[in-house]
Protein backbone atom coordinates (compact mmCIF):
# COMPACT_ATOMS: atom_id res chain seq x y z
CA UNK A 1 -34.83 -107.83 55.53
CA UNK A 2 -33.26 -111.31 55.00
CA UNK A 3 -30.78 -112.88 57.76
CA UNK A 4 -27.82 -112.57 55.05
CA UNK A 5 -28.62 -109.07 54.30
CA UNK A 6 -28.38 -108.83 57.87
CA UNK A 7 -25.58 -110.04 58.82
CA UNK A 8 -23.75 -107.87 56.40
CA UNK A 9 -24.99 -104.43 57.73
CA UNK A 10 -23.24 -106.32 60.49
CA UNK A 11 -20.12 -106.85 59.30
CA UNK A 12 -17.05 -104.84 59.76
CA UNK A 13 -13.40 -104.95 57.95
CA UNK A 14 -10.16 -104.98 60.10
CA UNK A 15 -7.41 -103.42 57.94
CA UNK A 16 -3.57 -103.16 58.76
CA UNK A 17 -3.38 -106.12 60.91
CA UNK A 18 -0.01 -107.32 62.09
CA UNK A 19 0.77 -110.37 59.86
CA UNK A 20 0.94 -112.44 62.96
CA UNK A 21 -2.71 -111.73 64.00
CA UNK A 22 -5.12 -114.93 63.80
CA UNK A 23 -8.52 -115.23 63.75
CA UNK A 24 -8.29 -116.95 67.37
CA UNK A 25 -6.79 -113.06 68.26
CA UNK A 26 -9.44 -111.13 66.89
CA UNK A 27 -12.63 -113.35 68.73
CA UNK A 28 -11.32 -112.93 71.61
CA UNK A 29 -11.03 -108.87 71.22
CA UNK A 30 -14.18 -108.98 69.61
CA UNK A 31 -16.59 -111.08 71.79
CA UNK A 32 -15.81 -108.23 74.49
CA UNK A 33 -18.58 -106.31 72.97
CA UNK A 34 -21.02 -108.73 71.70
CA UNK A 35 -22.06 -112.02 69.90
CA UNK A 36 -18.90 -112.83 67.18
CA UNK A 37 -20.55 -115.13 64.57
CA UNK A 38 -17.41 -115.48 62.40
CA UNK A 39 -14.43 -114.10 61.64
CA UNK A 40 -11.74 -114.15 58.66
CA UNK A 41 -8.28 -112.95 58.46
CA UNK A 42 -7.98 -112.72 54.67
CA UNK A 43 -4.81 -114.92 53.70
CA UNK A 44 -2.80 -115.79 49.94
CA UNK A 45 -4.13 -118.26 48.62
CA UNK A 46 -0.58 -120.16 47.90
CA UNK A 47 1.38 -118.98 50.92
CA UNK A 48 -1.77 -118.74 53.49
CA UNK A 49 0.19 -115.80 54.54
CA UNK A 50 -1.86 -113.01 56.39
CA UNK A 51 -2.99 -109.68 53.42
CA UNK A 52 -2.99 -107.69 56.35
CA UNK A 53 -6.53 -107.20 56.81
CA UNK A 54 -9.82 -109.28 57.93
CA UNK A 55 -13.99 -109.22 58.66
CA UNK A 56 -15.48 -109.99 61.78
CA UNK A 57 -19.16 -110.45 61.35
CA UNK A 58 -21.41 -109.84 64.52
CA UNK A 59 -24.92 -111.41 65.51
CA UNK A 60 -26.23 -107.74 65.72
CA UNK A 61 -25.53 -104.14 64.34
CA UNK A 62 -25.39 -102.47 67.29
CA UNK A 63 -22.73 -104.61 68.68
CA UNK A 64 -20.76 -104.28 65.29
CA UNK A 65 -21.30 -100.14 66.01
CA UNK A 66 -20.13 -100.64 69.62
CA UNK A 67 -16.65 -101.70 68.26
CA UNK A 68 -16.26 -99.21 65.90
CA UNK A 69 -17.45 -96.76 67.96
CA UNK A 70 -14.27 -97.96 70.68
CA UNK A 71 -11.79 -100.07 69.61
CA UNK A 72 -11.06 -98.42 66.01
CA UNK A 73 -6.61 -97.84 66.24
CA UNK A 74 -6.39 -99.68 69.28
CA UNK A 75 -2.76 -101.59 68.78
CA UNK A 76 -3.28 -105.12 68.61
CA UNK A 77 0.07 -107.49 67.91
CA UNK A 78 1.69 -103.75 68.25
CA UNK A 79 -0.10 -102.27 65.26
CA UNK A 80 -3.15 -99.96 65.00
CA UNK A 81 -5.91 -101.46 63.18
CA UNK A 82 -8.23 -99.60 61.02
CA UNK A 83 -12.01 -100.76 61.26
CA UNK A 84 -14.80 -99.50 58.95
CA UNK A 85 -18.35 -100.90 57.52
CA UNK A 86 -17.85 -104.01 55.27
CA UNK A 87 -18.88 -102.54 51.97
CA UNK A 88 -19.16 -105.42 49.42
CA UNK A 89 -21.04 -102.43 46.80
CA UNK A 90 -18.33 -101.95 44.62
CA UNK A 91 -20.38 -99.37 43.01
CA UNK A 92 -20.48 -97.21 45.77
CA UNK A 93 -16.62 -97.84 46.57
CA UNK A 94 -16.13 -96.69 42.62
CA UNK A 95 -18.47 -94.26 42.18
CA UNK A 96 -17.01 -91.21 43.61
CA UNK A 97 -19.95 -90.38 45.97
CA UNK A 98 -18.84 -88.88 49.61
CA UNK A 99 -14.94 -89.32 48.46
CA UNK A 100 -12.24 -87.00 49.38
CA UNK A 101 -8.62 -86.75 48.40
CA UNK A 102 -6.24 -85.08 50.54
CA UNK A 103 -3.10 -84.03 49.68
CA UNK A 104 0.39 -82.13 51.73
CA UNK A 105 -0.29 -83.84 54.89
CA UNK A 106 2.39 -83.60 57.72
CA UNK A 107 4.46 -87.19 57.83
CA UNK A 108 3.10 -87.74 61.84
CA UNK A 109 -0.83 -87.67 60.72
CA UNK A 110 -1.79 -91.13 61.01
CA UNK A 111 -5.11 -92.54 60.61
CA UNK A 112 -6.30 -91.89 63.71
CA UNK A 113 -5.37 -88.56 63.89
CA UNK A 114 -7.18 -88.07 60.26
CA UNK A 115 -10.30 -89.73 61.78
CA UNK A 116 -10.84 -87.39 63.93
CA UNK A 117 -10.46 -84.19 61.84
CA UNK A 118 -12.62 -85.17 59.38
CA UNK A 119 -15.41 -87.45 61.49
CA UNK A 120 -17.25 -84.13 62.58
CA UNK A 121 -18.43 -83.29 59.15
CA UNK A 122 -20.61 -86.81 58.96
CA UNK A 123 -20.20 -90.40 58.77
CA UNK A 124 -17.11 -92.28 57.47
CA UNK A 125 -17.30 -95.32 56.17
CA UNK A 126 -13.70 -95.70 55.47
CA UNK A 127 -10.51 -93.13 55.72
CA UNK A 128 -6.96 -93.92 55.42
CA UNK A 129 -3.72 -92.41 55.21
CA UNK A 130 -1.11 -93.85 52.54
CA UNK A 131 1.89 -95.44 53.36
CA UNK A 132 5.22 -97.22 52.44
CA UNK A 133 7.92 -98.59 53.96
CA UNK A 134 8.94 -95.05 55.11
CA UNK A 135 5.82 -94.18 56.70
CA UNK A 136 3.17 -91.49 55.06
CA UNK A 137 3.42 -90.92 51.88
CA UNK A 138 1.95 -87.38 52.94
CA UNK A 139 -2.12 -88.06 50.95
CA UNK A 140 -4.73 -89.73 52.33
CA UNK A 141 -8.17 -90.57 51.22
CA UNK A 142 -11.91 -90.28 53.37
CA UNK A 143 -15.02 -92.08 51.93
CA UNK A 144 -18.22 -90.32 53.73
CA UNK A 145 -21.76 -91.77 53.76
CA UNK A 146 -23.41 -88.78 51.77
CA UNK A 147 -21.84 -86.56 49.04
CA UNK A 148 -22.96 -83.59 51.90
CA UNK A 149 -20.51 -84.39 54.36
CA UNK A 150 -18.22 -84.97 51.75
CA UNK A 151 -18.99 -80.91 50.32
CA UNK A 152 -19.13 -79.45 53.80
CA UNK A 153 -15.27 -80.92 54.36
CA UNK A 154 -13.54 -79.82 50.92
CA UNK A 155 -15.26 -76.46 51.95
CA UNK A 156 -13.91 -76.38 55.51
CA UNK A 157 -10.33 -77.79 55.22
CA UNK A 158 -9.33 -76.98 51.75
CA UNK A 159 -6.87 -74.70 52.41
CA UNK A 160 -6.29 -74.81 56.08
CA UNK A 161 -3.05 -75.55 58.18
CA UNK A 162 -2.74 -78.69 59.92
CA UNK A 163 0.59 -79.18 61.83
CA UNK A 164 2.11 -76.37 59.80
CA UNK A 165 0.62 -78.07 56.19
CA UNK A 166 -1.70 -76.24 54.49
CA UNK A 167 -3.69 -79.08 53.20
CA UNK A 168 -5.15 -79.64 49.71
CA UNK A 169 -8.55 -81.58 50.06
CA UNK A 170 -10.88 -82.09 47.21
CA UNK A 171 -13.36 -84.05 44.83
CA UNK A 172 -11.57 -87.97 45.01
CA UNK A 173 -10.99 -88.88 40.58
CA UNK A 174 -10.54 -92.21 39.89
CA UNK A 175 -7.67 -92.96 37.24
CA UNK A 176 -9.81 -92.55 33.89
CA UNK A 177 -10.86 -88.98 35.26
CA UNK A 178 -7.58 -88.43 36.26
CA UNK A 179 -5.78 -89.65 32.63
CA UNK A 180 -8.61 -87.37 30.85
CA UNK A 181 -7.68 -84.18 32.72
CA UNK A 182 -3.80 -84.85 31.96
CA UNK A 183 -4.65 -85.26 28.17
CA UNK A 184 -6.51 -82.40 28.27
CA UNK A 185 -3.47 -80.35 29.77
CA UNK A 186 -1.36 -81.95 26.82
CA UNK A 187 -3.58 -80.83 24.17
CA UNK A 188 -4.03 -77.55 25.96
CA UNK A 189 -0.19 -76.40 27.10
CA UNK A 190 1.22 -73.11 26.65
CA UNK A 191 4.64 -73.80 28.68
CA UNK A 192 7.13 -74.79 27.11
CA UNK A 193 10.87 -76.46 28.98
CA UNK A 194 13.79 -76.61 26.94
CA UNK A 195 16.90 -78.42 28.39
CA UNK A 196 20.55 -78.92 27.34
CA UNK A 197 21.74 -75.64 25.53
CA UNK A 198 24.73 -75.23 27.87
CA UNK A 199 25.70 -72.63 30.04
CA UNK A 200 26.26 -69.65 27.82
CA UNK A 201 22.32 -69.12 27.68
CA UNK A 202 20.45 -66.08 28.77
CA UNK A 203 17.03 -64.90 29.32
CA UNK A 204 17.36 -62.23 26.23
CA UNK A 205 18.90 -64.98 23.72
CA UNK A 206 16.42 -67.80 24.72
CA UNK A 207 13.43 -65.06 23.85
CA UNK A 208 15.07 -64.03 20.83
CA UNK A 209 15.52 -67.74 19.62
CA UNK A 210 11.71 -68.57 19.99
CA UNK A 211 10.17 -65.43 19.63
CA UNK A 212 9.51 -66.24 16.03
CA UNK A 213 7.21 -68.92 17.09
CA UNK A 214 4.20 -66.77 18.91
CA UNK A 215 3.97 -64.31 21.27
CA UNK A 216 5.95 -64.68 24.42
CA UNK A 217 4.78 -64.25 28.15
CA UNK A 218 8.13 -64.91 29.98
CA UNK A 219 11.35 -66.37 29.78
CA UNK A 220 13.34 -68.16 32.32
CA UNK A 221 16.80 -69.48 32.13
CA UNK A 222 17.72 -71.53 35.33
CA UNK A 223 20.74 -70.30 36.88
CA UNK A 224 23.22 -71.14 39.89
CA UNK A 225 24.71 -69.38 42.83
CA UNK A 226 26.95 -67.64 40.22
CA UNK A 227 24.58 -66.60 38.01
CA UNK A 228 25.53 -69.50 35.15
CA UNK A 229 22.98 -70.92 33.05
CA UNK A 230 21.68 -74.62 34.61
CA UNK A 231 21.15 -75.49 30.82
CA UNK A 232 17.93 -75.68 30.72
CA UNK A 233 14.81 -73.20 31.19
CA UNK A 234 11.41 -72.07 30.19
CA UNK A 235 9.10 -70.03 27.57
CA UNK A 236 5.72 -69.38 28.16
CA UNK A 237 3.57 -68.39 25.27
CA UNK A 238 0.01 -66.65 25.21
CA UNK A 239 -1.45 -69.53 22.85
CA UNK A 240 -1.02 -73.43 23.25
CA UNK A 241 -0.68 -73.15 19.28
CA UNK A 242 2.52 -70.75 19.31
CA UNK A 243 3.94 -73.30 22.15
CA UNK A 244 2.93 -76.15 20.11
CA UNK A 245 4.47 -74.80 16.82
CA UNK A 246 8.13 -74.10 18.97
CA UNK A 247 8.07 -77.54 20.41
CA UNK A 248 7.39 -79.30 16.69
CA UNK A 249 9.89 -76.65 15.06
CA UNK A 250 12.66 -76.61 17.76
CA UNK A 251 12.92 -79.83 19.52
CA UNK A 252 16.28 -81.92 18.60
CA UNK A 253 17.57 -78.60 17.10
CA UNK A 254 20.83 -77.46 17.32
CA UNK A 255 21.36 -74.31 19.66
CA UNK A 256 25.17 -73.18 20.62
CA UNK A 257 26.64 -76.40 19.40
CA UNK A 258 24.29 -78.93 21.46
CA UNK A 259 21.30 -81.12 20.51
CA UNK A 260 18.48 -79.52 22.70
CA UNK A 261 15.28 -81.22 24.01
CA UNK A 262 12.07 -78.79 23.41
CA UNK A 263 8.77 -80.03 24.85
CA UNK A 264 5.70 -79.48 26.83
CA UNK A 265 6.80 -77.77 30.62
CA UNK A 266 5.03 -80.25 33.27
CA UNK A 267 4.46 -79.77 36.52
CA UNK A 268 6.24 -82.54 39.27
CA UNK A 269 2.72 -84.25 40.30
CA UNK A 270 2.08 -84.39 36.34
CA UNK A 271 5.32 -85.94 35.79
CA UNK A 272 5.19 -88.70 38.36
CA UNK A 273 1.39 -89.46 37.02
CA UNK A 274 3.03 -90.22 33.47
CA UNK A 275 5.78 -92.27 34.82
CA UNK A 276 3.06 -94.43 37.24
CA UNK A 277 0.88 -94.92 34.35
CA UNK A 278 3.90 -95.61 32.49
CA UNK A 279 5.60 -98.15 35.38
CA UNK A 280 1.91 -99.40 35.89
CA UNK A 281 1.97 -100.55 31.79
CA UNK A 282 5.09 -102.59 31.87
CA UNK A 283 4.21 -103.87 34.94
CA UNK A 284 1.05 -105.39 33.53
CA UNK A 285 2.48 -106.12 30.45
CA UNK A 286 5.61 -108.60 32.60
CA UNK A 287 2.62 -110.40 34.24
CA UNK A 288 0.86 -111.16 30.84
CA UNK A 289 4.52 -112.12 29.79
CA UNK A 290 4.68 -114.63 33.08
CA UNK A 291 0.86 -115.50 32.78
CA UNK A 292 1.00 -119.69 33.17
CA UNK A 293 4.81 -119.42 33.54
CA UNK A 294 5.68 -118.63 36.95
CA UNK A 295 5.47 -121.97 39.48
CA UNK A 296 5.40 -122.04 43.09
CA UNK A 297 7.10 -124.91 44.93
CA UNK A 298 6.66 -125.35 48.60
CA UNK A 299 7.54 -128.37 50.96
CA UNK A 300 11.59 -127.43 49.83
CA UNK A 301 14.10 -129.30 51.43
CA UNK A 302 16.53 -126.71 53.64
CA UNK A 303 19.13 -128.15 51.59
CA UNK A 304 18.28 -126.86 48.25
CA UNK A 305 19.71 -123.85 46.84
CA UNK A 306 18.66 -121.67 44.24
CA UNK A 307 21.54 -123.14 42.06
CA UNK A 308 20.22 -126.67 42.86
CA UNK A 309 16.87 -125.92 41.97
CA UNK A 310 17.46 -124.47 38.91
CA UNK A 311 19.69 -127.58 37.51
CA UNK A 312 16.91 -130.07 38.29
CA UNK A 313 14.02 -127.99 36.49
CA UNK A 314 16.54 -126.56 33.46
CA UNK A 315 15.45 -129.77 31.57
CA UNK A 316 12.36 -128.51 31.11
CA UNK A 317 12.67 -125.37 28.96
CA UNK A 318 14.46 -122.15 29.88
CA UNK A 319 14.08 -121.02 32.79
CA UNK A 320 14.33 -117.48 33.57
CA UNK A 321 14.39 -116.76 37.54
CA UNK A 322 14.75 -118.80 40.47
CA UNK A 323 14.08 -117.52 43.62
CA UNK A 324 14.44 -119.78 47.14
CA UNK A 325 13.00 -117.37 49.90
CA UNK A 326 15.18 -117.70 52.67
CA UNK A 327 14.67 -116.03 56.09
CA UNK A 328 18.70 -115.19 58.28
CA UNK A 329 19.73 -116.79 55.83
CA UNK A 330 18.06 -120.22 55.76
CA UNK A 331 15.74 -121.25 53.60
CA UNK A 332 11.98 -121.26 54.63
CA UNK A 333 10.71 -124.07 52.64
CA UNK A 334 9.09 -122.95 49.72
CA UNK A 335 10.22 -120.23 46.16
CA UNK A 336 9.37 -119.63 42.56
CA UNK A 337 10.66 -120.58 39.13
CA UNK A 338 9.99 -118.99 36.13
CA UNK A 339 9.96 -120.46 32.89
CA UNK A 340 10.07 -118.99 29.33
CA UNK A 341 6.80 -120.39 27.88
CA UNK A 342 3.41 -121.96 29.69
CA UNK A 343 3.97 -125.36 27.92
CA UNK A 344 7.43 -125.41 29.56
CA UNK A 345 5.85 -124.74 32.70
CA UNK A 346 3.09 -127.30 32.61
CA UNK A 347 5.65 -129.59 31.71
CA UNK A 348 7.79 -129.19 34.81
CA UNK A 349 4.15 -129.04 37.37
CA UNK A 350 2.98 -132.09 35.50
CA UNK A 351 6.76 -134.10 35.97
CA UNK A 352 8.02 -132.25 39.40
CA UNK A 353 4.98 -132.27 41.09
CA UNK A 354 5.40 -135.23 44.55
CA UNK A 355 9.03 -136.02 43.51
CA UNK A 356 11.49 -136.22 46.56
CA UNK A 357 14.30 -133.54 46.22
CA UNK A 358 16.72 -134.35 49.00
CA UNK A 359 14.14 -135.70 51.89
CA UNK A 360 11.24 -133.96 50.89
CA UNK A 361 8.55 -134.24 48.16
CA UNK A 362 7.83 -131.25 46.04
CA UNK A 363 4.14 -129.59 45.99
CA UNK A 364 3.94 -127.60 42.83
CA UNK A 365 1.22 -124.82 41.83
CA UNK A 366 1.07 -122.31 39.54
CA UNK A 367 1.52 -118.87 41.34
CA UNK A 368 -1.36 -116.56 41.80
CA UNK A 369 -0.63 -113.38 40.20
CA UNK A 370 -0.41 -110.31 42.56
């Protein structure tokens, strides 16, 4: 085995780190349980400000097992960190192999907590609870070292309570498997929602209105404490051709006076999958717009407002956003300006770039995309 091989099966990544934590932090946690040969808190490359997460490389594996073995969630800066092998193999991050999803977890499981449940069915080389600003986001993901511990847990705790959750824990699918099985539903529906045909709607008139389309399992028209229609409701057919032929027929028809909307009945999780891959499109399609148009200037005199800034790059091109990030209030020294078209841009780096605005000079760079 060569050194640098090594040294990687000696290497272990330090996620949610306090954005205060230095490398200076982490040796001298580290060194406590063997030979630290380097260490690297993972920083942006414009704003050198922390991504949350680092590697510590060790002079030997068992040291490297040592600390993962007893000082994975300790709180350091006042945050639990989150250690697990360094796995540079993006294959076997991708693949699939040993991953579980798990969904309808209790808000107070943290990753510790999920550790633990799940470490007795084999090795983990990575788990981790999402979050937001809110806390858990209620799913959570556990990467095991062989698809067999990975079978033995969907078999064990699908389906069992865990503070009052019954959890959902299966096969991890990466997006593309994921998009595939929502077309398929698409081209495969049989439910059918119908919304907006007021409140004068019934069960029996909703079935007579699409019974002319296919045969009809059920009918449901959403009601409220009174018993009034909701305006809107469901039909479920026996074939996804009947429901397809009442959706193509009926939707932007006129029923009791209003325009009504006829499609395919999803369920919530399917619904906020189409609007993430949706969000996720326009959001990628803004950064191709910005691509080469969005500069970051640093070294900002304290002085300089957003209104400022703007008026001394406007005679540039047009400029579309200006942002001075500013911290109680005051300004920290540094912000981003947007321009309408990468020549504009250039333009502005090439002319800007070192020129004194109030007492300082300007350092320009093109900001990284996220």
């Amino acid at each position: 085995m060569s050194v640098e091989a090594k040294y990687r099966q000696a290497s272990l990544y330090v996620g949610d780190l306090h954005e205060d934590v230095t490398e200076n932090m982490l040796f001298m946690k580290f060194s406590t349980v063997g030979t630290v040969l380097s260490i690297r808190v993972c920083r942006d490359l414009v704003t050198r400000h922390s991504l949350g997460y680092a590697y510590v490389n060790f002079l030997h594996v068992a040291d490297a097992q040592k600390a993962l073995d007893t000082m994975n969630f300790d709180l350091v800066q006042g945050k639990s960190i989150r250690l697990m092998w360094s796995q540079r193999d993006s294959y076997l991050r991708k693949s699939g192999i040993g991953n579980v999803f798990i969904k309808n977890l209790d808000k107070s499981i943290d990753n510790k907590t999920l550790y633990e449940h799940f470490s007795v069915f084999g090795k983990i080389l990575s788990s981790k609870v999402m979050c937001d600003d809110q806390g858990s986001r209620g799913y959570a993901f556990v990467h095991f070292q062989n698809q067999t511990s990975a079978d033995r847990a969907i078999e064990e705790m699908n389906g069992t309570l865990l503070k009052d959750c019954r959890l959902f824990v299966g096969p991890f699918k990466n997006r593309r498997d994921r998009e595939a099985e929502l077309q398929n539903k698409a081209n495969e529906f049989t439910n059918v929602y119908i919304k907006n045909f007021g409140d004068d709607m019934n069960d029996e008139k909703l079935k007579e209105i699409f019974c002319q389309y296919g045969k009809i399992l059920s009918v449901k028209v959403m009601t409220d404490a009174s018993g009034k229609s909701k305006g809107f409701g469901f039909v479920s057919f026996d074939t996804h051709e009947a429901a397809k032929r009442a959706v193509d027929i009926m939707n932007g028809r006129d029923i009791c006076g209003q325009q009504v909307f006829v499609g395919r009945a999803q369920k919530k999780a399917e619904r906020q999958a189409e609007l993430k891959q949706m969000f996720e499109q326009q959001r990628q399609e803004r950064l191709w717009r910005c691509r080469g148009v969005k500069l970051y200037i640093k070294n900002l005199d304290e002085t300089i407002d957003e209104e400022e800034l703007r008026r001394e790059f406007s005679s540039f091109g047009s400029v579309s956003r200006v942002k001075v990030m500013q911290e109680e209030g005051r300004s920290k020294g540094y912000g981003l300006i947007c321009f309408s078209s990468p020549e504009e841009a250039s333009k502005a780096m090439a002319e800007m770039n070192g020129r004194m605005l109030g007492s300082k000079a300007l350092h320009i760079a093109v900001a990284q995309r996220p």
